[in-house]
PDB file of N, CA and C in Angstrom:
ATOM      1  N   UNK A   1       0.822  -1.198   0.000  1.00  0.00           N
ATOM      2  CA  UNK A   1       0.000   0.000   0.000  1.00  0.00           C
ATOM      3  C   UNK A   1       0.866   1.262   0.000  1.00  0.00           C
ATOM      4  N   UNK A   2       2.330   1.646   0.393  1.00  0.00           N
ATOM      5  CA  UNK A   2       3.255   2.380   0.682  1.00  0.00           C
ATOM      6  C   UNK A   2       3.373   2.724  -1.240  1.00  0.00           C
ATOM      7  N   UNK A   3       3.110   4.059  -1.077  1.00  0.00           N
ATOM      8  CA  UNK A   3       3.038   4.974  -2.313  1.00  0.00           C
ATOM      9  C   UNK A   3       1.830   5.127  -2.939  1.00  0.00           C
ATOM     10  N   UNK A   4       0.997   4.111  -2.804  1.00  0.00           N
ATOM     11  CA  UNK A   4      -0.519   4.372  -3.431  1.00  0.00           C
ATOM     12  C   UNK A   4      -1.073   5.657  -2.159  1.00  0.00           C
ATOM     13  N   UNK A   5      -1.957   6.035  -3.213  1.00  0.00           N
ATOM     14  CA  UNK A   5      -2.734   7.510  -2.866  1.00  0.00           C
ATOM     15  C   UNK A   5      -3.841   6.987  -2.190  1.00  0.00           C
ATOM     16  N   UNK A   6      -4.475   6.141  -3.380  1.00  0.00           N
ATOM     17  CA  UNK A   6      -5.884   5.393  -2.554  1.00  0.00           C
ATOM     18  C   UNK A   6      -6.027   4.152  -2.436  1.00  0.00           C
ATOM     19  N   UNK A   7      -7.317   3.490  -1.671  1.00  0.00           N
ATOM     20  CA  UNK A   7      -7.355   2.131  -1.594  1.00  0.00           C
ATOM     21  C   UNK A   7      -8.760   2.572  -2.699  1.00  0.00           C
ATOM     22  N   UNK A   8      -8.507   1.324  -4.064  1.00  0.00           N
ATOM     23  CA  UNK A   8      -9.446   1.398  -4.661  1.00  0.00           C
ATOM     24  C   UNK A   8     -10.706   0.133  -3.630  1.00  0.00           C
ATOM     25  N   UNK A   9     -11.773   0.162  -4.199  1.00  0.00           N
ATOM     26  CA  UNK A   9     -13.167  -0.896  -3.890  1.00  0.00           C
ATOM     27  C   UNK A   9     -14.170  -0.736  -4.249  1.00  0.00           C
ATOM     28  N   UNK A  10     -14.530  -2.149  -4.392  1.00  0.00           N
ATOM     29  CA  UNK A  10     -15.778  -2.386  -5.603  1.00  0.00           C
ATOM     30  C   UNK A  10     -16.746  -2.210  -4.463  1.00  0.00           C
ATOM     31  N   UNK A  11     -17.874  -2.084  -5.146  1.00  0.00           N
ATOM     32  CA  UNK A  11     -18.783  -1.752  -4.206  1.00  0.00           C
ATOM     33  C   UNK A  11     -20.253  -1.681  -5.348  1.00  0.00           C
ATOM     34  N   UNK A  12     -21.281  -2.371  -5.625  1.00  0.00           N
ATOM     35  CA  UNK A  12     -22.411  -2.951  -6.439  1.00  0.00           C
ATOM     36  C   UNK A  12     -23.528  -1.673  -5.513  1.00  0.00           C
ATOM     37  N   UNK A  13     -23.975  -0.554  -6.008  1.00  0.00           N
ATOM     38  CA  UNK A  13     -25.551  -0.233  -5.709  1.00  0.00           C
ATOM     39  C   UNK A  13     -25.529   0.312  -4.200  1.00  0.00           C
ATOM     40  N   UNK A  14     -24.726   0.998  -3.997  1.00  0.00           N
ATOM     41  CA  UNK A  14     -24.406   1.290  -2.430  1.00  0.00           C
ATOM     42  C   UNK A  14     -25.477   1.682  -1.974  1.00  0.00           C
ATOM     43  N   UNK A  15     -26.218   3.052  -2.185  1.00  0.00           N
ATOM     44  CA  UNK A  15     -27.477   2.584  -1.625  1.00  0.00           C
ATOM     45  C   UNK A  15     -27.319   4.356  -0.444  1.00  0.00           C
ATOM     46  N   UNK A  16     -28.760   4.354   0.004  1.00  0.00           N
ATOM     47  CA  UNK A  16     -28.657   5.227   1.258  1.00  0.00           C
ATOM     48  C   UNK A  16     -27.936   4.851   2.399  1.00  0.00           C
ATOM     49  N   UNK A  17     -27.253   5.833   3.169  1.00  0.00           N
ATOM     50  CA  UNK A  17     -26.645   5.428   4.356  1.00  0.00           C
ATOM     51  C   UNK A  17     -25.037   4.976   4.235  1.00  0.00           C
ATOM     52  N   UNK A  18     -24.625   4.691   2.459  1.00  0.00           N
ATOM     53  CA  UNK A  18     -23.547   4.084   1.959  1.00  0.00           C
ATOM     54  C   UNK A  18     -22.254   4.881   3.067  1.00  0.00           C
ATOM     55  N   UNK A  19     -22.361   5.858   2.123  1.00  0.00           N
ATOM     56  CA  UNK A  19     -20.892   6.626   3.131  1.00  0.00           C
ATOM     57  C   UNK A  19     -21.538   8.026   3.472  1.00  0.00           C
ATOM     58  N   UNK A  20     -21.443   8.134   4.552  1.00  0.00           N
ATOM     59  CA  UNK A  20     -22.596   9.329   5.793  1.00  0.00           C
ATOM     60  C   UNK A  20     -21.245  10.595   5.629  1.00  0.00           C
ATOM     61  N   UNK A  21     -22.093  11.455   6.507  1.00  0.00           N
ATOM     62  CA  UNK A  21     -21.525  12.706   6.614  1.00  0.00           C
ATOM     63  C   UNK A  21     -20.395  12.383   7.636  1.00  0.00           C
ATOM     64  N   UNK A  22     -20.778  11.620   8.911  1.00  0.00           N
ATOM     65  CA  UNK A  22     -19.399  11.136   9.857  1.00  0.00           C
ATOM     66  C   UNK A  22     -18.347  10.304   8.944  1.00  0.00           C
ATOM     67  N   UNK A  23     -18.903   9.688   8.035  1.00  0.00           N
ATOM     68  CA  UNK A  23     -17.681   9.046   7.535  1.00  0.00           C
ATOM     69  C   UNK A  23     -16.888   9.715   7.062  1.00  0.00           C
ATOM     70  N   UNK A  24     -17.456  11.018   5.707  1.00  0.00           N
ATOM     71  CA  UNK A  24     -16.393  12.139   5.403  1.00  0.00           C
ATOM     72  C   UNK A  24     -15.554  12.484   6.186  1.00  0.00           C
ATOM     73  N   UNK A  25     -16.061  12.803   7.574  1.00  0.00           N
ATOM     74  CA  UNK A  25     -15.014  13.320   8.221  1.00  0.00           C
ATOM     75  C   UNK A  25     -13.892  12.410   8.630  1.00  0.00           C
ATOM     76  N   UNK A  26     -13.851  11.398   8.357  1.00  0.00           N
ATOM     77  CA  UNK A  26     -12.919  10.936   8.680  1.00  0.00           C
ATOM     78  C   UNK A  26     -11.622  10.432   7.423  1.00  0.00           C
ATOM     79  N   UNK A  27     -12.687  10.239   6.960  1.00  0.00           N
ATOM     80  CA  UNK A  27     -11.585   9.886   5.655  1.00  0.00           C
ATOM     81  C   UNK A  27     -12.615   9.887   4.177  1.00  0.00           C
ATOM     82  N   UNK A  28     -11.571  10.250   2.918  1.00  0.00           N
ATOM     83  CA  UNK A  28     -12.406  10.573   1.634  1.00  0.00           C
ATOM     84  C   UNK A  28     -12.470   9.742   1.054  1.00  0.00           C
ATOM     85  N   UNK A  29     -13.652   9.832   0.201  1.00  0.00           N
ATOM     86  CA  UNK A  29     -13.929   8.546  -0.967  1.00  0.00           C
ATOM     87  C   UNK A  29     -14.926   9.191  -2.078  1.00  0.00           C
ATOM     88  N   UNK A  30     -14.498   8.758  -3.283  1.00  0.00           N
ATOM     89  CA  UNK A  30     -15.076   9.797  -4.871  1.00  0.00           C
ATOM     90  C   UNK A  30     -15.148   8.156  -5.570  1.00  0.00           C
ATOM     91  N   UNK A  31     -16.591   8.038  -6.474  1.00  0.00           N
ATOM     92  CA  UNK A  31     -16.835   7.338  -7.155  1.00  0.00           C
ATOM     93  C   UNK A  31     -15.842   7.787  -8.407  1.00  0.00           C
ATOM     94  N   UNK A  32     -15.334   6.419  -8.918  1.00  0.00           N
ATOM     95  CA  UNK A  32     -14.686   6.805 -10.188  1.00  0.00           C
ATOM     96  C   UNK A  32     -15.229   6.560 -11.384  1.00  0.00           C
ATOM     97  N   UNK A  33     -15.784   5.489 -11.176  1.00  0.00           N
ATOM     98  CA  UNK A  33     -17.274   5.242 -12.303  1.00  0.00           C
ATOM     99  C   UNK A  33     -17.639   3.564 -12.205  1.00  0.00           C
ATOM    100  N   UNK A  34     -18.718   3.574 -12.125  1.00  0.00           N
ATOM    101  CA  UNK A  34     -20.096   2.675 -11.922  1.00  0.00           C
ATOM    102  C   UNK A  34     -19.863   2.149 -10.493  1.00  0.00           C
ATOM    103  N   UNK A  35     -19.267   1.021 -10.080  1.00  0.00           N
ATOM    104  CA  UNK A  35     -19.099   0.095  -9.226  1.00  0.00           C
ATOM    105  C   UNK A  35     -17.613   0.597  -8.612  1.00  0.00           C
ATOM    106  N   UNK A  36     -16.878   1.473  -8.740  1.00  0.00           N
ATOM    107  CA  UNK A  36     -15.189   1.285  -8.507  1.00  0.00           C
ATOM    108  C   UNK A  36     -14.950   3.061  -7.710  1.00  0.00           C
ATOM    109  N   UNK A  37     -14.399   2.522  -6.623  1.00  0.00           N
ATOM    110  CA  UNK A  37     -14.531   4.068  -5.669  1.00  0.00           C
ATOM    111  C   UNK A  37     -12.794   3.330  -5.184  1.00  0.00           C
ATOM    112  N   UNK A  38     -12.842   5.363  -4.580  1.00  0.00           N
ATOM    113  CA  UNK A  38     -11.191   5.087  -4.294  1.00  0.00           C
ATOM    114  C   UNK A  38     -11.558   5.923  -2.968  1.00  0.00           C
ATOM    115  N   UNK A  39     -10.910   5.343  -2.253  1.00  0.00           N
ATOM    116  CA  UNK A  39     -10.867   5.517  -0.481  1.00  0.00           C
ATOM    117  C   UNK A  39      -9.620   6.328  -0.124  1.00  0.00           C
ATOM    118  N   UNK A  40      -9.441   7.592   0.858  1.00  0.00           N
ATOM    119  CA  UNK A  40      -8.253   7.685   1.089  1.00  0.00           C
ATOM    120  C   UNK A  40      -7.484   6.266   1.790  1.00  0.00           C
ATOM    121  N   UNK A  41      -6.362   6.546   2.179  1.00  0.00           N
ATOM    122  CA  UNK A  41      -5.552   6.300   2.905  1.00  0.00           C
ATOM    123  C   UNK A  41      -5.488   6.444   4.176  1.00  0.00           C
ATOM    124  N   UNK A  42      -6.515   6.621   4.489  1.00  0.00           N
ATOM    125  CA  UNK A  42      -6.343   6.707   6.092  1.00  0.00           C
ATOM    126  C   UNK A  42      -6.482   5.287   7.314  1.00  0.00           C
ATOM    127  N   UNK A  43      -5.849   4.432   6.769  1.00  0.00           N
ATOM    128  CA  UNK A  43      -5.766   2.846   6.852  1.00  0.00           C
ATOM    129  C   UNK A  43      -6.446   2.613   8.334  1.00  0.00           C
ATOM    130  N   UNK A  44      -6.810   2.843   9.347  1.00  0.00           N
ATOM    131  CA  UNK A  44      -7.898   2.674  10.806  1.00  0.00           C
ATOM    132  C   UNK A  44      -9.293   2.871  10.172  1.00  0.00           C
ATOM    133  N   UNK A  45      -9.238   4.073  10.233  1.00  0.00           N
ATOM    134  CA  UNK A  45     -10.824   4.310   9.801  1.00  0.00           C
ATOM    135  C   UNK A  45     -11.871   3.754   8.397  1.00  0.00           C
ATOM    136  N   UNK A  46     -10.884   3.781   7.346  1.00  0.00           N
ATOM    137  CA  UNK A  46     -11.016   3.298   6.199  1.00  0.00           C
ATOM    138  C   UNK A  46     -11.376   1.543   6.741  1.00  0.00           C
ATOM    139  N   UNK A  47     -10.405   1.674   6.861  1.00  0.00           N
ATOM    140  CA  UNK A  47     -10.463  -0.620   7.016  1.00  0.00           C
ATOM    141  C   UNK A  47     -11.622  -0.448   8.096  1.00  0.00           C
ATOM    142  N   UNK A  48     -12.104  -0.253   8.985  1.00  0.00           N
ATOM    143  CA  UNK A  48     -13.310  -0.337   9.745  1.00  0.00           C
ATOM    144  C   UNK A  48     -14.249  -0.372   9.042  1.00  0.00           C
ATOM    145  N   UNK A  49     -14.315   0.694   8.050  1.00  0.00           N
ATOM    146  CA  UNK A  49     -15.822   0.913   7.127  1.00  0.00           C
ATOM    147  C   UNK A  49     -15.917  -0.082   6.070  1.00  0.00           C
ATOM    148  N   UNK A  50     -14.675  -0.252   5.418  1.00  0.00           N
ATOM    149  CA  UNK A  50     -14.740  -1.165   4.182  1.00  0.00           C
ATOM    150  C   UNK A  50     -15.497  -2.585   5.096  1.00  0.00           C
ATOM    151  N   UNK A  51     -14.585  -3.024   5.877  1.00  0.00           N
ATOM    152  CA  UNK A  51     -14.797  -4.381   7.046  1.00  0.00           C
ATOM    153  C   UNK A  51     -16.396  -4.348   7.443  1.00  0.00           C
ATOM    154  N   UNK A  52     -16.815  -3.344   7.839  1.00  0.00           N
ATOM    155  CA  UNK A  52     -18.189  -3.196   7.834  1.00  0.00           C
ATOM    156  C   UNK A  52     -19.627  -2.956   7.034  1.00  0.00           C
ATOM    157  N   UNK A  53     -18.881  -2.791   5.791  1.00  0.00           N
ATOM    158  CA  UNK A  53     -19.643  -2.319   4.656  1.00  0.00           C
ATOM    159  C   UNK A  53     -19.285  -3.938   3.853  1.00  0.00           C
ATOM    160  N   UNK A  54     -18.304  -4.622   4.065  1.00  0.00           N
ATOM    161  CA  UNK A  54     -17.951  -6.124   3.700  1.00  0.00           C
ATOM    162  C   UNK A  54     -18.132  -5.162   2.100  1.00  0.00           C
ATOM    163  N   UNK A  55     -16.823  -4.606   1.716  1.00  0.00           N
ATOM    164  CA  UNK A  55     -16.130  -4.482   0.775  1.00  0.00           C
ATOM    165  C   UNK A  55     -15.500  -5.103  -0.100  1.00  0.00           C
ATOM    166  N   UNK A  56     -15.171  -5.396  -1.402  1.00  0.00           N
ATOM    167  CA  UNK A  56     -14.343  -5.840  -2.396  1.00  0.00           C
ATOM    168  C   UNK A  56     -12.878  -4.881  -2.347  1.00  0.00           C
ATOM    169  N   UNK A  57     -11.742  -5.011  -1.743  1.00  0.00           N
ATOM    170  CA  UNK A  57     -10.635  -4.125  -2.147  1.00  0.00           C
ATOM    171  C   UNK A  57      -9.951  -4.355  -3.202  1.00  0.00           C
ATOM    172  N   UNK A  58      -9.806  -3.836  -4.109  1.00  0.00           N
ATOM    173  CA  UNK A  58      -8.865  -3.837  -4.958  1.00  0.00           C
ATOM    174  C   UNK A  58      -7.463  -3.490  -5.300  1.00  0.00           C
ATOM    175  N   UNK A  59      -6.677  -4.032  -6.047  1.00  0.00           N
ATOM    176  CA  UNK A  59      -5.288  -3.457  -5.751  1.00  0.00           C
ATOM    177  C   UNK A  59      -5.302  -2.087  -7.317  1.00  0.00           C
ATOM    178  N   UNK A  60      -4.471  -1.071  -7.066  1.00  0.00           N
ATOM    179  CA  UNK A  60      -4.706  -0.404  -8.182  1.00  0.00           C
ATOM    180  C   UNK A  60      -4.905  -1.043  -9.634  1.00  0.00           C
ATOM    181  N   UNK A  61      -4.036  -2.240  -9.840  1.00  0.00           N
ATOM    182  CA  UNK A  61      -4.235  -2.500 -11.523  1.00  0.00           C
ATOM    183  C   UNK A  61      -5.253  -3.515 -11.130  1.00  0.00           C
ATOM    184  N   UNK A  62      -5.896  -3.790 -10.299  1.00  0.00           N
ATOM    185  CA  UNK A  62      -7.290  -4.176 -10.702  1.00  0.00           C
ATOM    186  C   UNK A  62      -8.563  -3.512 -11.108  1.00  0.00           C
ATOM    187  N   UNK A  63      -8.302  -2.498  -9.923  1.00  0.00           N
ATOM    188  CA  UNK A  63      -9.184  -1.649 -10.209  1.00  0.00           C
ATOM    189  C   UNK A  63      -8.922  -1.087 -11.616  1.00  0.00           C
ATOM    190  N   UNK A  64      -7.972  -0.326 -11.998  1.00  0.00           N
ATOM    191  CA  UNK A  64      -7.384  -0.108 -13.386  1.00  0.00           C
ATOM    192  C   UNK A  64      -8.212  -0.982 -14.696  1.00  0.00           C
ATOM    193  N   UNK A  65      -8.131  -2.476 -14.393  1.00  0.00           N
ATOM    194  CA  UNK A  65      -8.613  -3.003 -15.564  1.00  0.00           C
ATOM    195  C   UNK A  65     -10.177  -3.261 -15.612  1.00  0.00           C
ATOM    196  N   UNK A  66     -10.678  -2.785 -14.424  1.00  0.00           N
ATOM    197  CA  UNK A  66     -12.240  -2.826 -14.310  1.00  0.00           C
ATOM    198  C   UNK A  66     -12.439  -1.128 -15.107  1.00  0.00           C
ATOM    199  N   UNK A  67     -12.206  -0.162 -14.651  1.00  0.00           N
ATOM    200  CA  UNK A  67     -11.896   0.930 -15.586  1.00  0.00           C
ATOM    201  C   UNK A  67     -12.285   1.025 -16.391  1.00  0.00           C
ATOM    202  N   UNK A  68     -10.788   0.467 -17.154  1.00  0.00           N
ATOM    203  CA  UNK A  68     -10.674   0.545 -18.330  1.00  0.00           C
ATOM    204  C   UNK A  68     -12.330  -0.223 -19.173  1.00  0.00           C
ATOM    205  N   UNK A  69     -12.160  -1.357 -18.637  1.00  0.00           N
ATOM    206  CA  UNK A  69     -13.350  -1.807 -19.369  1.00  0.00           C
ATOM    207  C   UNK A  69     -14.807  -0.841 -19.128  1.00  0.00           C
ATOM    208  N   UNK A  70     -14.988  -0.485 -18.562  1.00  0.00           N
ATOM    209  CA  UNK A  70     -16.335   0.246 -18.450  1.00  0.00           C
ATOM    210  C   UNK A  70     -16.250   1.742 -18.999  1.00  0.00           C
ATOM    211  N   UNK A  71     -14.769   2.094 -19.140  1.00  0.00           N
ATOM    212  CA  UNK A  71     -14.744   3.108 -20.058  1.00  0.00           C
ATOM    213  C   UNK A  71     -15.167   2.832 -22.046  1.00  0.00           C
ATOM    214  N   UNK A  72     -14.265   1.753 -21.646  1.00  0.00           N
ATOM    215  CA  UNK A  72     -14.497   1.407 -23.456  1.00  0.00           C
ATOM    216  C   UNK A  72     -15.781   1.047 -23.587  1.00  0.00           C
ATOM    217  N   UNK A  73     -16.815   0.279 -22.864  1.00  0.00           N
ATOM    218  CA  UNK A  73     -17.622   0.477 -22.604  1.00  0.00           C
ATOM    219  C   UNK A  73     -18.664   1.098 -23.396  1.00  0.00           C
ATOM    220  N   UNK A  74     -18.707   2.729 -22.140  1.00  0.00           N
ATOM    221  CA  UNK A  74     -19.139   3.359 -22.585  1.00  0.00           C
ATOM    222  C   UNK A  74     -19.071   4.727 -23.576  1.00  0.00           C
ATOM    223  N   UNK A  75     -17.609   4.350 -23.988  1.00  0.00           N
ATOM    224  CA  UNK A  75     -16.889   5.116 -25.400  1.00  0.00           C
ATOM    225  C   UNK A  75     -18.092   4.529 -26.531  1.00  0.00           C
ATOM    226  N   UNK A  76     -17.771   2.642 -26.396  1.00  0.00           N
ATOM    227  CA  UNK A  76     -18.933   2.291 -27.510  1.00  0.00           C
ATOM    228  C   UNK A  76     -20.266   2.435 -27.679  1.00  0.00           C
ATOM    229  N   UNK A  77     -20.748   2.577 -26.162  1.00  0.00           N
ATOM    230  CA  UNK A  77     -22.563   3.086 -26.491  1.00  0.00           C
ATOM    231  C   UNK A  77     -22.601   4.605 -27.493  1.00  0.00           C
ATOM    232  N   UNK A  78     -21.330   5.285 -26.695  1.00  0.00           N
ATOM    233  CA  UNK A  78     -21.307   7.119 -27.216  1.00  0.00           C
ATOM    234  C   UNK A  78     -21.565   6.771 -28.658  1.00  0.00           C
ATOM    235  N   UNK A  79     -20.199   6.279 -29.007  1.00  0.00           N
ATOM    236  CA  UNK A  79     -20.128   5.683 -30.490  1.00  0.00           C
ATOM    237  C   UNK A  79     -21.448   5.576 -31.329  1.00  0.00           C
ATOM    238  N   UNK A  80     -22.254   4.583 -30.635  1.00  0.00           N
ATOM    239  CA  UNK A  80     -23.141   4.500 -31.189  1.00  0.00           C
ATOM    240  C   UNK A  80     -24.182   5.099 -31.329  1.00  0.00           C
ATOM    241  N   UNK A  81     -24.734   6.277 -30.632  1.00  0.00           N
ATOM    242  CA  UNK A  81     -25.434   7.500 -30.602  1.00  0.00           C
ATOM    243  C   UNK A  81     -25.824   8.235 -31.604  1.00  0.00           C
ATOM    244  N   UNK A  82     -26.501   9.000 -31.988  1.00  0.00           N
ATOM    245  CA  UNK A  82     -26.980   9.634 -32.734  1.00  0.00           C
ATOM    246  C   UNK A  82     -26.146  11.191 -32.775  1.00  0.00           C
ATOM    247  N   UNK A  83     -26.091  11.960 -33.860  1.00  0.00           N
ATOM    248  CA  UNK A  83     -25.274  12.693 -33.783  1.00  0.00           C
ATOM    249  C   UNK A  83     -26.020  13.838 -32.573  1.00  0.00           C
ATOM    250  N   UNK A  84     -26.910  14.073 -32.722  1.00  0.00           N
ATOM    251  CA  UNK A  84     -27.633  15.054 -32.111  1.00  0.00           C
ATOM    252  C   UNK A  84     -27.417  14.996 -30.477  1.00  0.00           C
ATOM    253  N   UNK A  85     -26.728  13.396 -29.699  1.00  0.00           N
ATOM    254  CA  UNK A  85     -26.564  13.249 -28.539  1.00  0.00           C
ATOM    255  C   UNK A  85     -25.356  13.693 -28.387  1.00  0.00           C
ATOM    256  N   UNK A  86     -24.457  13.046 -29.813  1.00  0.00           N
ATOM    257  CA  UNK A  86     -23.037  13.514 -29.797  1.00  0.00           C
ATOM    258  C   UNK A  86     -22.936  14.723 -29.731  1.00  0.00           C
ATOM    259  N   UNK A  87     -23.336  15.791 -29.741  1.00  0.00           N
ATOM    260  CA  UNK A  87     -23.226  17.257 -29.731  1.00  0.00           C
ATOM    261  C   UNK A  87     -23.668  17.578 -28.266  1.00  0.00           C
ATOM    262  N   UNK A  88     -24.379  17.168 -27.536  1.00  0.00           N
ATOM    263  CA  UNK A  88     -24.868  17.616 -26.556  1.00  0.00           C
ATOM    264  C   UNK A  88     -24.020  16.854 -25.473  1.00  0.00           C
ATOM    265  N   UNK A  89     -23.458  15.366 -25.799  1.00  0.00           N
ATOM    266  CA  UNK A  89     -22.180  15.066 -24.766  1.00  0.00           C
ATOM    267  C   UNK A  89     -21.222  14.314 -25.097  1.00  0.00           C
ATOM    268  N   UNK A  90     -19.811  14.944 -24.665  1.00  0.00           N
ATOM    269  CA  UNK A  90     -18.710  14.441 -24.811  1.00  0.00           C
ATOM    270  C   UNK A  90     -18.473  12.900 -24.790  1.00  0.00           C
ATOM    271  N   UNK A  91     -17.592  12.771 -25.362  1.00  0.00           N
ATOM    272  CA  UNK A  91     -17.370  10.757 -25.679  1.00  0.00           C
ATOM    273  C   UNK A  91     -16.596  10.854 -24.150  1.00  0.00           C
ATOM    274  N   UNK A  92     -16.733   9.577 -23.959  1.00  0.00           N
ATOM    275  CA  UNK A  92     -16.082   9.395 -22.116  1.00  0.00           C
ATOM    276  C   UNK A  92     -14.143   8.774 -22.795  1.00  0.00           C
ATOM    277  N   UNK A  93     -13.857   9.683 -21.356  1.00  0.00           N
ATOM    278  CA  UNK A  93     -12.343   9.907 -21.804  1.00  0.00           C
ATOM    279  C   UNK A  93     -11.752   8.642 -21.038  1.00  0.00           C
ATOM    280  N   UNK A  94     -10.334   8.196 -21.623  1.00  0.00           N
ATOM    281  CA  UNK A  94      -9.588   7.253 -20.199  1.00  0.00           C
ATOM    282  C   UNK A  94      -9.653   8.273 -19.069  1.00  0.00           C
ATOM    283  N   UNK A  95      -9.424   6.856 -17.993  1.00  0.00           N
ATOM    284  CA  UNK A  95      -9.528   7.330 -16.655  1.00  0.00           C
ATOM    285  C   UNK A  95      -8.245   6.670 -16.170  1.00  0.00           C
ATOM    286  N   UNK A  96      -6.987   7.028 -15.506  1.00  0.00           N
ATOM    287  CA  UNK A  96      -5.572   6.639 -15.129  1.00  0.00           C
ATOM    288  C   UNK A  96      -5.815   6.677 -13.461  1.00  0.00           C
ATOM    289  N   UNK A  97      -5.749   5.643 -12.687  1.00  0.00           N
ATOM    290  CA  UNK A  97      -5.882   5.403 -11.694  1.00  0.00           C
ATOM    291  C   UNK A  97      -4.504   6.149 -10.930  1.00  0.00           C
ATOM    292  N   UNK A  98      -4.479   6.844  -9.707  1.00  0.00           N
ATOM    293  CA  UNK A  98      -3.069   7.064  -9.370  1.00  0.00           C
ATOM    294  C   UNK A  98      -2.674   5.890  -8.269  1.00  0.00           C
TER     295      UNK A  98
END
């Protein structure tokens, strides 16, 4: 874990109650897209919630190759769109895990 920024984790439909206002305060977490969130580093508080929330952790190039796939993904639905959607939203870009 020594040099990673975040702990990535899967996490399916989290739901109300997922991560509360007390949890912010203790430590951060940003959806990166669909199922795949990145947790700080704050290894006590973090591992309590994941442990309690019975989490999937991932190591960065896992998370990375879940990513990637749901980017290409949804590059190919864009793709397939009509131009009139294409104008109104951007094609989804890579996403580089740190």
């Amino acid at each position: 874990m020594l040099g990673n920024t975040y702990i990535y984790i899967q996490a399916r439909s989290p739901g109300v109650g997922f991560y509360t206002n007390e949890n912010a305060k203790k430590f951060y977490l940003a959806n990166i897209i669909d199922d795949i969130w990145a947790c700080s580093v704050n290894l006590y508080e973090a591992s309590l919630w994941i442990e309690e929330k019975n989490l999937s952790v991932k190591t960065r190039e896992e998370a990375q190759v879940i990513v990637d796939s749901k980017v290409l993904e949804a590059q190919a639905n864009w793709d397939n769109e009509t131009e009139e959607y294409k104008q109104k939203f951007s094609r989804p870009k890579e996403i580089i895990l740190k």
